[in-house]
N, C-alpha and C. Protein backbone atom coordinates (compact mmCIF):
# COMPACT_ATOMS: atom_id res chain seq x y z
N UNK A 1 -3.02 -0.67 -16.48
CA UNK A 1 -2.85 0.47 -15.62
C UNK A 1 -1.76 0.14 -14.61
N UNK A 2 -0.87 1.13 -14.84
CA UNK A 2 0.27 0.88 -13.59
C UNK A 2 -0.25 1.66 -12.01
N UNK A 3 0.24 0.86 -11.02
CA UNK A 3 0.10 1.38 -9.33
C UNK A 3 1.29 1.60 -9.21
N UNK A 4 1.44 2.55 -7.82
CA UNK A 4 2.75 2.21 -7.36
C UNK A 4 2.17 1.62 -5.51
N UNK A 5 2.68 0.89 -5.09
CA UNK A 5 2.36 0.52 -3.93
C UNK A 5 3.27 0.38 -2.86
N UNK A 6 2.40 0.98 -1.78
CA UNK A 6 3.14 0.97 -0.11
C UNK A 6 2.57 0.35 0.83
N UNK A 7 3.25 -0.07 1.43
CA UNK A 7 2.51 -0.96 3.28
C UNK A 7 3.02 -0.20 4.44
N UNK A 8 2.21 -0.16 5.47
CA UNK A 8 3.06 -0.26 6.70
C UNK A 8 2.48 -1.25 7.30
N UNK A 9 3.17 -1.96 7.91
CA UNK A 9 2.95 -2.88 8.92
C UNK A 9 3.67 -3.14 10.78
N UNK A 10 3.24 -3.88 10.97
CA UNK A 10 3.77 -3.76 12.47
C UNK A 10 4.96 -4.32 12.64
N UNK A 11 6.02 -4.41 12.59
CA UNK A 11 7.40 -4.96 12.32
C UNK A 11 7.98 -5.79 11.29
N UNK A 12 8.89 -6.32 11.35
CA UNK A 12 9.46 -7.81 10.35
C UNK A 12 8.48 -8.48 10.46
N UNK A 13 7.87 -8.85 9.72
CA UNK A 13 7.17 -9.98 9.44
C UNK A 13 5.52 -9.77 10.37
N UNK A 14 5.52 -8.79 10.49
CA UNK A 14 4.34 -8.13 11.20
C UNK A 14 2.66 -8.03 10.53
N UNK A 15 1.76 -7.69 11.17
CA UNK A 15 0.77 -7.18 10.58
C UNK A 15 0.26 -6.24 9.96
N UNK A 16 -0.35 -6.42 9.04
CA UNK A 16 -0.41 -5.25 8.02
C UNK A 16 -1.51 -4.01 8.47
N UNK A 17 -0.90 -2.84 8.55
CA UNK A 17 -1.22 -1.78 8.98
C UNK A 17 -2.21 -0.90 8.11
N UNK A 18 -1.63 -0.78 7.15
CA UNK A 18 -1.81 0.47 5.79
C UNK A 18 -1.58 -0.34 4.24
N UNK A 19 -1.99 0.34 3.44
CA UNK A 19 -1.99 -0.33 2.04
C UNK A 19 -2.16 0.96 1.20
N UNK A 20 -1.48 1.35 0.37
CA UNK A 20 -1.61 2.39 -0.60
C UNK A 20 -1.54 1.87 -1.83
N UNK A 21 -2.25 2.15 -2.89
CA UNK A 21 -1.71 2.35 -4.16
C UNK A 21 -2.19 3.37 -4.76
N UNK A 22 -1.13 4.07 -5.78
CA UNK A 22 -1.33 5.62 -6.13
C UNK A 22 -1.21 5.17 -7.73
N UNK A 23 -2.00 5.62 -8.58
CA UNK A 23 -1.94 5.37 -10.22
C UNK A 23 -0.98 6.12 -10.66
N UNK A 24 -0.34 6.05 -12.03
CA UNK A 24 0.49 7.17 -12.68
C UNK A 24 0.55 8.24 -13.08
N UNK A 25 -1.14 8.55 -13.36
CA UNK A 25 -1.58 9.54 -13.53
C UNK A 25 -2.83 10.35 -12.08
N UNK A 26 -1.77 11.62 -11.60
CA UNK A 26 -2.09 11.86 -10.10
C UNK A 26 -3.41 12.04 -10.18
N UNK A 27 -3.96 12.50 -11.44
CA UNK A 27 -5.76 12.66 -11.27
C UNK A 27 -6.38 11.50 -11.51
N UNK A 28 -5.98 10.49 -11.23
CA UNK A 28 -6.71 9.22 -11.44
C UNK A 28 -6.99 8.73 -9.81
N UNK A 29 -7.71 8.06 -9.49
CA UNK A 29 -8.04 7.84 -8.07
C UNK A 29 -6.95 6.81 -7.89
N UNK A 30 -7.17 7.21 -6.42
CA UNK A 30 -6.02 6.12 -5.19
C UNK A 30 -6.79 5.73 -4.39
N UNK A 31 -6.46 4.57 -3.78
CA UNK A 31 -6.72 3.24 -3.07
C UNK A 31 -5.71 3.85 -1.79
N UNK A 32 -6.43 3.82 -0.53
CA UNK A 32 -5.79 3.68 0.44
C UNK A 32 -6.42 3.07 1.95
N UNK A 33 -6.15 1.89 2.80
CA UNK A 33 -6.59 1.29 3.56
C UNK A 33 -6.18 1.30 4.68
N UNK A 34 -6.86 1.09 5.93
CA UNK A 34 -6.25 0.97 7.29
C UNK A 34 -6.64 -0.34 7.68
N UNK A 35 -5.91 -1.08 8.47
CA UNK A 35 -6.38 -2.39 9.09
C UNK A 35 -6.45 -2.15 10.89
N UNK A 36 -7.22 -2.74 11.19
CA UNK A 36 -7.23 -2.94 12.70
C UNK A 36 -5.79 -3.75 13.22
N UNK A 37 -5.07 -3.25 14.20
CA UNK A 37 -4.15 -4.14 14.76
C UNK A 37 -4.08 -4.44 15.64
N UNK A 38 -4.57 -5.79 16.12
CA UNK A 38 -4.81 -6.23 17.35
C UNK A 38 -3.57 -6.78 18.28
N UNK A 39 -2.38 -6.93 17.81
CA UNK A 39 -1.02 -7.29 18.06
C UNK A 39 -0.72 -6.43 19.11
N UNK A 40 0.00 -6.60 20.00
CA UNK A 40 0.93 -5.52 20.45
C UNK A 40 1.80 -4.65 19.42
N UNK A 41 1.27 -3.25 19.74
CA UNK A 41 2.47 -2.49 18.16
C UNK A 41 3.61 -2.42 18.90
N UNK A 42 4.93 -2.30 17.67
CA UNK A 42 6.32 -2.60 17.83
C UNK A 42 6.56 -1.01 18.58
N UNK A 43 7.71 -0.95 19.24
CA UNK A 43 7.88 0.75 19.67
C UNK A 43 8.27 1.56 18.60
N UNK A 44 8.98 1.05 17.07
CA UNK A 44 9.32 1.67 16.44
C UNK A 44 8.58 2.21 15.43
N UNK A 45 7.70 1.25 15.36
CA UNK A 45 6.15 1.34 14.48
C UNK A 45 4.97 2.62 15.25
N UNK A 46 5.43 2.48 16.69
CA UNK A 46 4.32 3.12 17.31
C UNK A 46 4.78 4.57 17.06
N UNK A 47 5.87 5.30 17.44
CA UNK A 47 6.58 6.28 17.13
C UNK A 47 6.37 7.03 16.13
N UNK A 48 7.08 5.74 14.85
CA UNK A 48 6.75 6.58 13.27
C UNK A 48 5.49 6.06 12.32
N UNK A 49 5.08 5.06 12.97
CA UNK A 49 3.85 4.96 11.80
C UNK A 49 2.36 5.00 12.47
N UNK A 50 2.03 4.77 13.44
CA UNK A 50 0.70 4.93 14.12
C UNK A 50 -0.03 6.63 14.00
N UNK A 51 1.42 7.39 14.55
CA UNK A 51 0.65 8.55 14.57
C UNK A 51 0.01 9.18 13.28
N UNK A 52 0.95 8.46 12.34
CA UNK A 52 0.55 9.13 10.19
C UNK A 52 -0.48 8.61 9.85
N UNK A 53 -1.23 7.47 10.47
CA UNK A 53 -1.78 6.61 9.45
C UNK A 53 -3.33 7.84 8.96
N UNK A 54 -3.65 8.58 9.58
CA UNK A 54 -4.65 9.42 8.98
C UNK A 54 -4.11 10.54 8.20
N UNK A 55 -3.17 10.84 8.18
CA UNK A 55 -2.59 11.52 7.31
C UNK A 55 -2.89 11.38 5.81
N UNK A 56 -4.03 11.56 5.60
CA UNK A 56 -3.98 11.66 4.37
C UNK A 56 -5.54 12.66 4.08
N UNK A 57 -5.53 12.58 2.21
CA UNK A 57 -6.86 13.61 2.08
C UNK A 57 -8.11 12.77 2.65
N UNK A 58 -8.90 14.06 3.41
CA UNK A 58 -10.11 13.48 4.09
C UNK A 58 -10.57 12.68 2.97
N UNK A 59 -11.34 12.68 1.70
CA UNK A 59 -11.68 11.79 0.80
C UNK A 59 -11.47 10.36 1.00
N UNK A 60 -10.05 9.96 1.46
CA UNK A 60 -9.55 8.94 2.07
C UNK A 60 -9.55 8.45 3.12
N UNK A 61 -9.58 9.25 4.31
CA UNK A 61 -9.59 8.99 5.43
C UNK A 61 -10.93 7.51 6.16
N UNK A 62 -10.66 6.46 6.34
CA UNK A 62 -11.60 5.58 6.96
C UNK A 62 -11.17 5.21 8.04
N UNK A 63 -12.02 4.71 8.94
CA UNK A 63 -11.86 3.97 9.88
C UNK A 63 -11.02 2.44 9.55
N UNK A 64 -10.49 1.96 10.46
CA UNK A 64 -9.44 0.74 10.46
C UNK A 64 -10.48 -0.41 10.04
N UNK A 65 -10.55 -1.25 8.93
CA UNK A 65 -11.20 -2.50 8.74
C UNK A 65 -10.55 -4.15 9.02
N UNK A 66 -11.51 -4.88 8.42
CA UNK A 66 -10.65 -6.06 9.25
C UNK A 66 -10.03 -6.63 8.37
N UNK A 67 -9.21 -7.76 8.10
CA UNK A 67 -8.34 -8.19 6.70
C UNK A 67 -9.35 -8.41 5.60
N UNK A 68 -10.43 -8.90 6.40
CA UNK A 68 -11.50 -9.49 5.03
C UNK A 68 -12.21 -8.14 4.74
N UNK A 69 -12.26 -7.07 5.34
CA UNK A 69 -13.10 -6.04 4.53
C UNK A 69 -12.09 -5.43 3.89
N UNK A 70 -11.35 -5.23 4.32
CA UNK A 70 -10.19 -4.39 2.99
C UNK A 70 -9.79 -5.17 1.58
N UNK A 71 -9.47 -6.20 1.74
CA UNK A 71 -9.60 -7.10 1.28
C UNK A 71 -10.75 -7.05 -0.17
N UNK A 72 -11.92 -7.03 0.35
CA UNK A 72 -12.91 -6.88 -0.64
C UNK A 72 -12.85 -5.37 -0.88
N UNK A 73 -12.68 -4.31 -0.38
CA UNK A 73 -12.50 -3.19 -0.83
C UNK A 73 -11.71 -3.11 -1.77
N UNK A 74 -10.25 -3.66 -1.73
CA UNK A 74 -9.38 -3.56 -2.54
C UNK A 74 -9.74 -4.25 -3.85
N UNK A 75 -10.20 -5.41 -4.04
CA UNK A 75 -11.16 -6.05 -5.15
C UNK A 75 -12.09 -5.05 -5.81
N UNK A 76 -12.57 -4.46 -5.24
CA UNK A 76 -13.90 -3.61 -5.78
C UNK A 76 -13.11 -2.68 -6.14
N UNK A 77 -11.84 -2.15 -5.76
CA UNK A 77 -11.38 -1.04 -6.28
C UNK A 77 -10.41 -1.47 -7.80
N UNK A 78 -9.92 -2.97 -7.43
CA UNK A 78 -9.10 -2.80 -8.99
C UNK A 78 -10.34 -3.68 -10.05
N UNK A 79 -11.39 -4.04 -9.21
CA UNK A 79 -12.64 -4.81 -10.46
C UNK A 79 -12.66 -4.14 -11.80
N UNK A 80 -12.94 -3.04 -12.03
CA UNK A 80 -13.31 -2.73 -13.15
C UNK A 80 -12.00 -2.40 -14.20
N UNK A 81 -11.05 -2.46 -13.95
CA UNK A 81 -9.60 -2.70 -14.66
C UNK A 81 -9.43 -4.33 -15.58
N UNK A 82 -9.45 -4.09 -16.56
CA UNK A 82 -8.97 -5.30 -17.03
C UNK A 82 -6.96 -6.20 -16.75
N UNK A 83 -6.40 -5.31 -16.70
CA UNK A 83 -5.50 -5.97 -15.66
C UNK A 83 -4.77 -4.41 -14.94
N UNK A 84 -3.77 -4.97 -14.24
CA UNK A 84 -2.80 -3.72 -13.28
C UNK A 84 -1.40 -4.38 -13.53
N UNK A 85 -1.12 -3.40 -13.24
CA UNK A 85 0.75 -3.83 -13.12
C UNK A 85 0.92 -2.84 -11.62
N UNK A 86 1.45 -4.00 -10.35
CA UNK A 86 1.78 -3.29 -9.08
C UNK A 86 3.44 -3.07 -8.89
N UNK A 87 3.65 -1.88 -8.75
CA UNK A 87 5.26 -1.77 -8.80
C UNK A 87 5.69 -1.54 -6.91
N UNK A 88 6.36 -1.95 -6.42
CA UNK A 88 6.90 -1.33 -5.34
C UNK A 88 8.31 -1.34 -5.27
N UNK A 89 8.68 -0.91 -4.22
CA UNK A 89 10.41 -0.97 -3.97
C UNK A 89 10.87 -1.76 -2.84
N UNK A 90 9.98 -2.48 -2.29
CA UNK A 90 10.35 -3.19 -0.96
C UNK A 90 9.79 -4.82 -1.40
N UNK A 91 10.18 -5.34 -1.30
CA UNK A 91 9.79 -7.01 -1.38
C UNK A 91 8.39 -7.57 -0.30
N UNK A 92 8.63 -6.93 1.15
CA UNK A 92 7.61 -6.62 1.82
C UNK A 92 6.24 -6.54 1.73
N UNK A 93 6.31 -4.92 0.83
CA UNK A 93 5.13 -5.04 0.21
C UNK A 93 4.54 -4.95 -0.94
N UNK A 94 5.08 -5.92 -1.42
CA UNK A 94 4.27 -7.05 -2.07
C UNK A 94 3.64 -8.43 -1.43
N UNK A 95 4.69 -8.67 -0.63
CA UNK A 95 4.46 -9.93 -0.36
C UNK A 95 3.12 -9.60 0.81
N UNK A 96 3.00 -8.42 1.07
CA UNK A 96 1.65 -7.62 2.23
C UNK A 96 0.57 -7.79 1.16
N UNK A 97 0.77 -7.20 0.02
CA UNK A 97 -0.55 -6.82 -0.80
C UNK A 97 -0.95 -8.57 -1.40
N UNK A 98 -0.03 -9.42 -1.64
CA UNK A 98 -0.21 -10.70 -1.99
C UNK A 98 -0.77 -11.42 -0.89
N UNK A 99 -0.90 -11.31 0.16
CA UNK A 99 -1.53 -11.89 1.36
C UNK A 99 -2.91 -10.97 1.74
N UNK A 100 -3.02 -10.34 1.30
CA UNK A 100 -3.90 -9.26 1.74
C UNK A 100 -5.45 -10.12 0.55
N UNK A 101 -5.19 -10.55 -1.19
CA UNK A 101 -5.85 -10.84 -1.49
C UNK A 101 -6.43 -12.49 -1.38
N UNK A 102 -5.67 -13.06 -0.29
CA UNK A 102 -6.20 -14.45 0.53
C UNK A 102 -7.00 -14.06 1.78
N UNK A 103 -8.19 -14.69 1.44
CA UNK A 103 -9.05 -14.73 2.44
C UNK A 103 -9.46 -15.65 3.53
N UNK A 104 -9.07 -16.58 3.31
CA UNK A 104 -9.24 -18.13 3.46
C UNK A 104 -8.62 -19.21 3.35
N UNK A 105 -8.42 -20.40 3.29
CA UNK A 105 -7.92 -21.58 3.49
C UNK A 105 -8.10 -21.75 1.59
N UNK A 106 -7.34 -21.89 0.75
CA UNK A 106 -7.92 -21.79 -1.08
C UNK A 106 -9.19 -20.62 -1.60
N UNK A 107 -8.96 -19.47 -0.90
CA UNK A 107 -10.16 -18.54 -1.09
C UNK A 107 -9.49 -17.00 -1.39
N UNK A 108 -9.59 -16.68 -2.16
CA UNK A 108 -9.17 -14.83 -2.52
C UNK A 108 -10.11 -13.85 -2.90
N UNK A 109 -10.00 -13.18 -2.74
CA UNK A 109 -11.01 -11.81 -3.49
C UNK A 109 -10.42 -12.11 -5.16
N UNK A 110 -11.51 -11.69 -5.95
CA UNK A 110 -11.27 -11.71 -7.47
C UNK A 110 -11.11 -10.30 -7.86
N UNK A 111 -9.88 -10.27 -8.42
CA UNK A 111 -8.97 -9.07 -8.86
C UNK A 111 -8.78 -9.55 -9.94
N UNK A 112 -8.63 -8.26 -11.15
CA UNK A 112 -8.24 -8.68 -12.80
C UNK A 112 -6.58 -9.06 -12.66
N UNK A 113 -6.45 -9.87 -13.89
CA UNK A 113 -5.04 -9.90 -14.03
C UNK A 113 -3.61 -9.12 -13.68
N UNK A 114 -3.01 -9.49 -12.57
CA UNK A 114 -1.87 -8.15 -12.17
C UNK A 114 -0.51 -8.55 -12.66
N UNK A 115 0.34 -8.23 -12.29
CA UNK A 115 1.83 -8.08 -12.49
C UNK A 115 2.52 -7.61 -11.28
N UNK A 116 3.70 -8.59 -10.74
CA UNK A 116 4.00 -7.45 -9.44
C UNK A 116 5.24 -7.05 -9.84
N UNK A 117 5.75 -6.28 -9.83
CA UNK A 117 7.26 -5.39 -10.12
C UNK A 117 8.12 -5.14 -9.06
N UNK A 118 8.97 -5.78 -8.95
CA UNK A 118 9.86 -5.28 -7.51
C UNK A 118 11.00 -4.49 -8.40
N UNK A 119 11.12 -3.14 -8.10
CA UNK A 119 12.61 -1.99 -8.36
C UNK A 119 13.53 -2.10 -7.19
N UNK A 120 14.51 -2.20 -8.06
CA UNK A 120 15.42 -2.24 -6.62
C UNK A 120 16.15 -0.81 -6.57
N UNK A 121 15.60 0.12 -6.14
CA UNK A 121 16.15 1.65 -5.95
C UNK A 121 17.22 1.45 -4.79
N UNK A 122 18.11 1.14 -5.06
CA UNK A 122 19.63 1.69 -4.48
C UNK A 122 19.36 3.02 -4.05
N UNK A 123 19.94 3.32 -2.98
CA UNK A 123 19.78 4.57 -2.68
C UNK A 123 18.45 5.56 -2.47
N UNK A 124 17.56 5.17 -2.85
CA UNK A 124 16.68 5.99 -2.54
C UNK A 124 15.76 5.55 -1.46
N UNK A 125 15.10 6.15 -1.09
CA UNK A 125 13.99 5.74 0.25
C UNK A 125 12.64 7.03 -0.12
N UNK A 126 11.90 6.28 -0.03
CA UNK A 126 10.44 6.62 0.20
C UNK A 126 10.16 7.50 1.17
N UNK A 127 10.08 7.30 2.55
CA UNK A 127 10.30 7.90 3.25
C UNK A 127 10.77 9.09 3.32
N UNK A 128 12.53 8.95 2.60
CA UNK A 128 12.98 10.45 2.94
C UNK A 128 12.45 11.45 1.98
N UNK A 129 11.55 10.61 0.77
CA UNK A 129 11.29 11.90 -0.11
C UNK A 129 9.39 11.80 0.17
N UNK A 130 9.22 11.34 1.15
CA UNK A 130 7.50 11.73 1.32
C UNK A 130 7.46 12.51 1.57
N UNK A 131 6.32 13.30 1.50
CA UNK A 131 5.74 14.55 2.43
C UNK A 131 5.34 14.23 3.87
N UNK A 132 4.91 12.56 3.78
CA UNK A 132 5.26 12.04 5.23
C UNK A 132 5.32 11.34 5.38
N UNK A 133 6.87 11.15 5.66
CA UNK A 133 7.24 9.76 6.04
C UNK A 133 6.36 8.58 6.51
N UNK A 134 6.50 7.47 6.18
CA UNK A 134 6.05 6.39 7.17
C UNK A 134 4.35 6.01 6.73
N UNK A 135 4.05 7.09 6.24
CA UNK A 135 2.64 6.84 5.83
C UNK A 135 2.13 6.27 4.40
N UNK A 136 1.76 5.24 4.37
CA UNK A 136 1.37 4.42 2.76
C UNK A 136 1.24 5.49 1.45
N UNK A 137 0.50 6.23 2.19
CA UNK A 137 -0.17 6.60 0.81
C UNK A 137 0.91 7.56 0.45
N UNK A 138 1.36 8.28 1.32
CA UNK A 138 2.78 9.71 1.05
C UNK A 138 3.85 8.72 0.47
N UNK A 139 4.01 7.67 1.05
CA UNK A 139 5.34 7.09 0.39
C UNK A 139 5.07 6.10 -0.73
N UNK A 140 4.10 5.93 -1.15
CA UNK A 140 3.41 5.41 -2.35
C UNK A 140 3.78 6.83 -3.82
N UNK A 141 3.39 7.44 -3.23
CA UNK A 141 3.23 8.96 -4.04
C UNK A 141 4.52 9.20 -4.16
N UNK A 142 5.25 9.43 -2.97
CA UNK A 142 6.80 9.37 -3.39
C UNK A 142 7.30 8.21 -4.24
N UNK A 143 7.06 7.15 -4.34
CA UNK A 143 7.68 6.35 -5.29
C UNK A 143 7.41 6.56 -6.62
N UNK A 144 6.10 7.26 -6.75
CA UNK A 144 5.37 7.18 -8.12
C UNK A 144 6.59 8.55 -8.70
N UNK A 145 6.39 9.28 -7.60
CA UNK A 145 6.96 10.56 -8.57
C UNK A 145 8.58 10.48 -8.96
N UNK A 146 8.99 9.34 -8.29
CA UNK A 146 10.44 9.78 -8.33
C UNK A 146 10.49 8.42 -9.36
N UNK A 147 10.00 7.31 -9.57
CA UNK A 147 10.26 6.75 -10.74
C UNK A 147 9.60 7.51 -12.59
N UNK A 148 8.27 8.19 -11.80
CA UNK A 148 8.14 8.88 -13.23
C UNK A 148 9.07 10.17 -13.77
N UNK A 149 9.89 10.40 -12.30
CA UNK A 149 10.45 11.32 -13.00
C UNK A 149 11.83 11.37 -12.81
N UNK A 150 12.70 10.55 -13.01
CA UNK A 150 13.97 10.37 -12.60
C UNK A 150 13.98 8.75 -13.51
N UNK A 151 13.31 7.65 -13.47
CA UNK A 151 13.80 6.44 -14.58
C UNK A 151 13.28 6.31 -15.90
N UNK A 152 12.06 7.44 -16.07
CA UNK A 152 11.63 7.19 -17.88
C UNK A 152 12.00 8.47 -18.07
């Protein structure tokens, strides 16, 4: 099963905010997470990504968890998959969703076999084709639609 996946986080090299992944097929369920951020948020983060992060369908909507409960959420959500293939367009996040399944000092949540895919979309941005900007799960969805329907 292919994802397409988004982060927001709190700056360069920041804390992870949001986590989306949207399947290929739009009637298939999506994964979407909030984290608590205890950091000082960046001003540019506070602006465009704090105010979206509920932006999405109530179905989805949770309260902010801590790394280790999303964490196992996200496990429980790709468990019953025998493997995934995660595609994104930012190097970022991946390297968010790859830290996200360490829990510990040699400790991870158990997830089936994945694949991570980095596209390098020249020119395009997530963002400018979400329905809202800045927010995981809208710019997750924007990636899905514009690679299913513009590269196969």
């Amino acid at each position: 099963m292919r994802y397409f996946l988004d982060t927001e986080y709190n700056g360069f090299g920041g804390a992870l905010l949001s986590l989306a992944l949207v399947p290929d097929d739009p009637s298939d369920e999506e994964f979407y997470a909030r984290l608590h951020c205890e950091d000082p948020i960046e001003a540019w983060v506070e602006r465009h990504v704090i105010p979206y992060l509920d932006t999405v369908p109530e179905a989805l909507r949770c309260e902010p968890g801590s790394r280790d409960a999303v964490a196992h959420a996200l496990a429980h959500f790709l468990g019953p998959l025998e493997e995934a293939e995660i595609v994104a367009d930012w190097p970022e996040d991946l390297a968010q969703f790859s830290m996200l399944l360490v829990t510990g000092p040699g400790v991870m949540v158990s997830v089936p076999p994945l694949s991570l895919r980095l596209l390098n979309l020249s020119g395009f941005s997530t963002a400018a084709n979400s329905a809202v900007p800045h927010n995981a799960l809208h710019d997750a969805r924007a990636l899905r639609d514009h690679v299913t329907n513009h590269l196969e």
